[in-house]
N, C-alpha and C. Protein backbone atom coordinates (compact mmCIF):
# COMPACT_ATOMS: atom_id res chain seq x y z
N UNK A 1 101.82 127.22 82.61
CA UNK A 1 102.18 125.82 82.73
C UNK A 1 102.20 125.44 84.21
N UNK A 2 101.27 124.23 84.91
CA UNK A 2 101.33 123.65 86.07
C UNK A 2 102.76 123.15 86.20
N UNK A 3 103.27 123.25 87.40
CA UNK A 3 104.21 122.38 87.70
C UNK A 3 103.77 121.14 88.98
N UNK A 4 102.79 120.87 88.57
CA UNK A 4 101.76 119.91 88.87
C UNK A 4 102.25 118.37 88.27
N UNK A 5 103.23 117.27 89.23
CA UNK A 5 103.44 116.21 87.78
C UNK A 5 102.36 115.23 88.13
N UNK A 6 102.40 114.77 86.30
CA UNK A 6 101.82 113.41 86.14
C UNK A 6 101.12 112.69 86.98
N UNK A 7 99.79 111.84 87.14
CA UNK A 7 99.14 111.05 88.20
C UNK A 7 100.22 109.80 88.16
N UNK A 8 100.34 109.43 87.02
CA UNK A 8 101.33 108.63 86.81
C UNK A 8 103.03 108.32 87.46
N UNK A 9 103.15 109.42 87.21
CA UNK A 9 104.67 109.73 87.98
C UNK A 9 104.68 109.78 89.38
N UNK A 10 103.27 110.21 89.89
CA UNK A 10 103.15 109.90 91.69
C UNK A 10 102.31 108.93 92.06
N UNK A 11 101.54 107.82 91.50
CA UNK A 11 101.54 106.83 91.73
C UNK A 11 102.61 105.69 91.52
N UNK A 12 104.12 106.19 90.75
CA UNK A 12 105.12 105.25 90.46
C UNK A 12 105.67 105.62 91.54
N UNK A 13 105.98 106.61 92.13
CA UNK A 13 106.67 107.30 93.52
C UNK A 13 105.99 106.62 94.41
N UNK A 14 105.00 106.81 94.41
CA UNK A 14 104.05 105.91 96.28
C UNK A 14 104.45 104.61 95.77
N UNK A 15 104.25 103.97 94.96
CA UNK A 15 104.58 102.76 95.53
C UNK A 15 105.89 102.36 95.58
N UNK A 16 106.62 102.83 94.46
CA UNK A 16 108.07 102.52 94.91
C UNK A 16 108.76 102.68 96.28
N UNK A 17 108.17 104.02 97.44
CA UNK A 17 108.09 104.33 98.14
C UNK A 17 108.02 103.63 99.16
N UNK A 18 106.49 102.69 99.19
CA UNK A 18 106.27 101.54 99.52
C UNK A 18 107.24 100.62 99.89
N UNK A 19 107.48 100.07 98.58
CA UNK A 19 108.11 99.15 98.53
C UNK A 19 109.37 99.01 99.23
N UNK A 20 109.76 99.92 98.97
CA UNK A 20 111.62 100.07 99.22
C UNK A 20 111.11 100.42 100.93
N UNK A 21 110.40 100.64 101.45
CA UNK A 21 110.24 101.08 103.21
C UNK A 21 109.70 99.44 103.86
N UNK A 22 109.39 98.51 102.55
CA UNK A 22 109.17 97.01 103.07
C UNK A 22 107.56 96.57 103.13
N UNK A 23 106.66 97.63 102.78
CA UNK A 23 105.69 97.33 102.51
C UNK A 23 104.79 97.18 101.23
N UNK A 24 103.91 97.16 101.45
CA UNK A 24 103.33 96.25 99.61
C UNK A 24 102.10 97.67 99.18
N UNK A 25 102.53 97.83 98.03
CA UNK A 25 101.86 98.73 97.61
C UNK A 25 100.91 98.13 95.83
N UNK A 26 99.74 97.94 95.09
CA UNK A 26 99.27 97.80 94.66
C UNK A 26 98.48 98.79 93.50
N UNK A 27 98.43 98.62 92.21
CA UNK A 27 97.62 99.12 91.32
C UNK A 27 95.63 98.36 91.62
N UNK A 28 94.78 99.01 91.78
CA UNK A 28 93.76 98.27 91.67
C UNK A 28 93.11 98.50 90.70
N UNK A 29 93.12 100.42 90.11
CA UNK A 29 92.85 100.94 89.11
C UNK A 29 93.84 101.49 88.42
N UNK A 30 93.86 101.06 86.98
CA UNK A 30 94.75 102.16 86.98
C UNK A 30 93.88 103.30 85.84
N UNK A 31 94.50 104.59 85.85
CA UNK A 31 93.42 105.52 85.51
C UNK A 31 94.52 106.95 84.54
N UNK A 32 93.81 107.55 84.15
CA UNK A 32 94.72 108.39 82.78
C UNK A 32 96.16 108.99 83.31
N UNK A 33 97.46 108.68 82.71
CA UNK A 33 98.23 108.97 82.94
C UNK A 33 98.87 110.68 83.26
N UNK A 34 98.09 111.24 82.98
CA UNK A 34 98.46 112.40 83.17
C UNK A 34 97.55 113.58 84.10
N UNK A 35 96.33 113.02 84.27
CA UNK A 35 95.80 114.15 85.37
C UNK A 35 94.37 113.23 86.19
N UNK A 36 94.65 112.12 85.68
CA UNK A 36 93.75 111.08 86.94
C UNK A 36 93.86 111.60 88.46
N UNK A 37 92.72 111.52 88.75
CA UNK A 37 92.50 111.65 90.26
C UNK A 37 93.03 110.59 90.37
N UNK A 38 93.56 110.14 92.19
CA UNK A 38 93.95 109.10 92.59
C UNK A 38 93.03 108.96 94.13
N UNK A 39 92.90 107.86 94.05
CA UNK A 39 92.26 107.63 95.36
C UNK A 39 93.67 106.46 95.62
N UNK A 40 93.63 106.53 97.56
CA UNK A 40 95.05 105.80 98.00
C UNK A 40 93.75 104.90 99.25
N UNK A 41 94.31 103.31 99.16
CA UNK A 41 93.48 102.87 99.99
C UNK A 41 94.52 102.67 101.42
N UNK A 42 94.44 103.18 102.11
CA UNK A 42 95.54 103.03 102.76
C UNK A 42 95.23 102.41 104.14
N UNK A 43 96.11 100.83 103.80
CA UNK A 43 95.99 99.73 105.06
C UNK A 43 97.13 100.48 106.17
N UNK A 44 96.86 100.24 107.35
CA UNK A 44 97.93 100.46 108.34
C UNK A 44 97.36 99.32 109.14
N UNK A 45 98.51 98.19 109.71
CA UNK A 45 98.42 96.82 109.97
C UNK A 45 97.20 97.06 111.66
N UNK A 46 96.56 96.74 111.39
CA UNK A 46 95.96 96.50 113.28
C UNK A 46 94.14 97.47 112.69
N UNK A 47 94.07 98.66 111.59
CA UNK A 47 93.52 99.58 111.45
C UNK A 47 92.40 98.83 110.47
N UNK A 48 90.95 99.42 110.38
CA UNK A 48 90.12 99.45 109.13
C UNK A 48 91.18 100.03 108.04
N UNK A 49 90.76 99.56 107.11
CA UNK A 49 91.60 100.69 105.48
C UNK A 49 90.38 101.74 105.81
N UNK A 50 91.16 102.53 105.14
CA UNK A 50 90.67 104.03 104.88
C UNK A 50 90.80 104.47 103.09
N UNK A 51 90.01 105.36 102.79
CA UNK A 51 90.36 105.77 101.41
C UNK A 51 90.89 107.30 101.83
N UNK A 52 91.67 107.53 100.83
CA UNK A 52 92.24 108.96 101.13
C UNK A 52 92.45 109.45 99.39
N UNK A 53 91.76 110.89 99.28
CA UNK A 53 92.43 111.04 98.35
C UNK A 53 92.94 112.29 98.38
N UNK A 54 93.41 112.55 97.10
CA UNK A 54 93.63 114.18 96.86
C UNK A 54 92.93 114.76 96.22
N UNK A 55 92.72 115.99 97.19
CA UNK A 55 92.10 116.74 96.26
C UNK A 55 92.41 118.49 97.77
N UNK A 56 91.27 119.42 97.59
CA UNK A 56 91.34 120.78 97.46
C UNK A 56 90.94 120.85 98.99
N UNK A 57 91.69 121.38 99.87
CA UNK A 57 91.29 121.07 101.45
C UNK A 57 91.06 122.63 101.89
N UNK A 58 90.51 122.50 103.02
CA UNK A 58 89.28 124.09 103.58
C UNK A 58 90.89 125.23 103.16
N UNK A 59 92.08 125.16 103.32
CA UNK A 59 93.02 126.67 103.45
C UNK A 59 92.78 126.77 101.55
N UNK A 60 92.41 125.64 100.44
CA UNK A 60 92.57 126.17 99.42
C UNK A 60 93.85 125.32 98.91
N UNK A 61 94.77 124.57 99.69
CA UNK A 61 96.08 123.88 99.53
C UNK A 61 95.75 122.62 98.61
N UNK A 62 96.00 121.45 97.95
CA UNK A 62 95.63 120.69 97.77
C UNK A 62 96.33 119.52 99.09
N UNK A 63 94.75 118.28 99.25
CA UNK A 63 95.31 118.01 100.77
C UNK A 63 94.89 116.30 100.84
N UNK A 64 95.23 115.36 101.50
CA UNK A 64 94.24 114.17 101.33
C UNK A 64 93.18 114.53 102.26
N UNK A 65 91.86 114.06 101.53
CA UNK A 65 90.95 114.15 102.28
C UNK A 65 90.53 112.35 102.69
N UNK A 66 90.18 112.46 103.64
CA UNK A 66 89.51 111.26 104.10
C UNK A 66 87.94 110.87 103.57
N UNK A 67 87.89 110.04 102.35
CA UNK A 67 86.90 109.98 101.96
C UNK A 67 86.19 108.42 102.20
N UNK A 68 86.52 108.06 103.19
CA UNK A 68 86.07 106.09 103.27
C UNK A 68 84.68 106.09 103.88
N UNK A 69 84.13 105.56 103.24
CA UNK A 69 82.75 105.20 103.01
C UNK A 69 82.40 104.64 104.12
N UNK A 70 80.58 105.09 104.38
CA UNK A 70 80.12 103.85 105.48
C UNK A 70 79.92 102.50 105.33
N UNK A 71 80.08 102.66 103.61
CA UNK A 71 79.83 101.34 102.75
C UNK A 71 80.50 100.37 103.15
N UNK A 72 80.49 99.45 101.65
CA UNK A 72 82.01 98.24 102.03
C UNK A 72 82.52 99.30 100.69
N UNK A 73 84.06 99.11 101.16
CA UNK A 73 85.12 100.19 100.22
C UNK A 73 85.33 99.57 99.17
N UNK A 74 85.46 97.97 98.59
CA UNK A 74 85.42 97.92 97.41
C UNK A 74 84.39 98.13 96.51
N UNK A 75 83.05 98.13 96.80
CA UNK A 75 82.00 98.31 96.04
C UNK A 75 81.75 99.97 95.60
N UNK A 76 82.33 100.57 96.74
CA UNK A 76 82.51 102.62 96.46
C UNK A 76 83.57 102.52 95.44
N UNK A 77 84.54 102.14 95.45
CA UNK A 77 85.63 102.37 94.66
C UNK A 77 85.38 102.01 92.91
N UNK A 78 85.19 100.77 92.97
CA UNK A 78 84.26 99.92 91.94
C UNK A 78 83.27 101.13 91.03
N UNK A 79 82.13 101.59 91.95
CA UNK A 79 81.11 102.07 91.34
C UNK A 79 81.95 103.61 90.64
N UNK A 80 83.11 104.44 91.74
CA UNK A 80 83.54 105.44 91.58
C UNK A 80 84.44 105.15 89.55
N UNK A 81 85.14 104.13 89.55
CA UNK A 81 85.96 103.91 88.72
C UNK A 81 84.60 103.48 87.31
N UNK A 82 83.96 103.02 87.51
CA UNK A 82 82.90 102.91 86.68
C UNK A 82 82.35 104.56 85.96
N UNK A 83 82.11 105.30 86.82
CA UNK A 83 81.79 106.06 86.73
C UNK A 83 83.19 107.71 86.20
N UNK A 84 84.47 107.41 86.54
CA UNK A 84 85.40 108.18 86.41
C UNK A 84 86.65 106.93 85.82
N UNK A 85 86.59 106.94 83.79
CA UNK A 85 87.66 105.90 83.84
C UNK A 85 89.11 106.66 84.05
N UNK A 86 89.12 107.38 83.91
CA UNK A 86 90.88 108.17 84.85
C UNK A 86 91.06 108.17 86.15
N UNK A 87 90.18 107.44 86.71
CA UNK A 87 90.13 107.56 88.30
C UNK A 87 91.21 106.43 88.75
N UNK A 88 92.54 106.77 89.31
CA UNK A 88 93.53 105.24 89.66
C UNK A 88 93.40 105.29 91.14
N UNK A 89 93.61 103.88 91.53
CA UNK A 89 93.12 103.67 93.14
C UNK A 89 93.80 102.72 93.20
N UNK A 90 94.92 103.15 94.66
CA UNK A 90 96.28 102.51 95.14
C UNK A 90 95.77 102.23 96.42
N UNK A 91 96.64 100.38 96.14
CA UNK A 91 96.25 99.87 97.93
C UNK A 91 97.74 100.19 98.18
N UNK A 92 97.53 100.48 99.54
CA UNK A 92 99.52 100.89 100.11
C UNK A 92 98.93 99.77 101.62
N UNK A 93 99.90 99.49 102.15
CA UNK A 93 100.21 97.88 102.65
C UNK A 93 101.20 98.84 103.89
N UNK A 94 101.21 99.47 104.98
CA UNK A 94 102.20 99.93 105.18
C UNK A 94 101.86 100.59 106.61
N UNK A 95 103.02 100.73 107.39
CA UNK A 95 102.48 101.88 108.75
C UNK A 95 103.02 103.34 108.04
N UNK A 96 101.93 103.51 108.76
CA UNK A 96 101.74 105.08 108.47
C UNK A 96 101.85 105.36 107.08
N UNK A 97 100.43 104.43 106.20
CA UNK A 97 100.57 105.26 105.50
C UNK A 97 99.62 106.03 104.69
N UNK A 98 98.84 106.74 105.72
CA UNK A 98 98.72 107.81 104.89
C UNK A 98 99.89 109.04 105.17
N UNK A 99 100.80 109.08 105.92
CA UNK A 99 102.20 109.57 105.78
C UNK A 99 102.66 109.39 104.28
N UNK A 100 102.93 108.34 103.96
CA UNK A 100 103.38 107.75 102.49
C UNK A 100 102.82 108.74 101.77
N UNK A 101 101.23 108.60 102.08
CA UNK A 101 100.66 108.90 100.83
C UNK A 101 100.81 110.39 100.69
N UNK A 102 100.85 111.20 101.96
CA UNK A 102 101.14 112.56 102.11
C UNK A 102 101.78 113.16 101.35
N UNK A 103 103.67 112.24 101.60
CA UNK A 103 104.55 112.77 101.38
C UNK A 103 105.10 112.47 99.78
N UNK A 104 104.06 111.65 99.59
CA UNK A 104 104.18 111.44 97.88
C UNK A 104 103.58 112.19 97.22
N UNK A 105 102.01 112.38 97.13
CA UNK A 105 101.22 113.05 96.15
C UNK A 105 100.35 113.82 96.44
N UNK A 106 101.11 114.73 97.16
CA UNK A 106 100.67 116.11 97.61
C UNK A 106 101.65 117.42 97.31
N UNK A 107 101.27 118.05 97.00
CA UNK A 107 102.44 119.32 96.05
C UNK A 107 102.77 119.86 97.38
N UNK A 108 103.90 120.46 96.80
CA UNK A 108 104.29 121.24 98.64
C UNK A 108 104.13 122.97 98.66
């Protein structure tokens, strides 16, 4: 048994997270409650957004990787969710946050 929780349960954490630190956090996709990948679009005020997600980083850890496109990011995201319907993709509104997103939905 993983002690791995829910996509669900850590996309309710990031944004509540969000929220309660004063910044705006968003559903754009939402995607299977229990083992959806998540992609995090993560605004930091002054910055391009970035996409970040989770997944499996070079030590083997699970890690966000920086996956933002040379594209335009809603049309990657779009085509990605088309293509993966468990795929959920969170806008976070916030400084530092892919911090947020770190310290939310990444196993320790």
């Amino acid at each position: 048994m993983s002690g791995r929780l829910p996509s669900g349960i850590l996309v309710s954490a990031l944004l509540r997270r969000v929220n309660d630190a004063g910044g705006f956090g968003a559903v754009m996709a939402k995607g299977d409650a229990q083992g959806g990948a998540i992609l995090v679009i993560a605004v930091d005020k002054g910055a391009l957004p970035r996409l970040l997600e989770r997944g499996i980083g070079p030590d083997g850890k699970t890690a966000l990787i920086d996956s933002t496109p040379a594209e335009d990011l809603d049309s990657y995201w779009r085509r990605r969710c088309a293509r993966d319907p468990d795929l959920w993709v969170i806008e976070v509104d916030i400084a530092a946050a892919e911090r947020f997103a770190a310290e939310t939905i990444l196993d320790d």
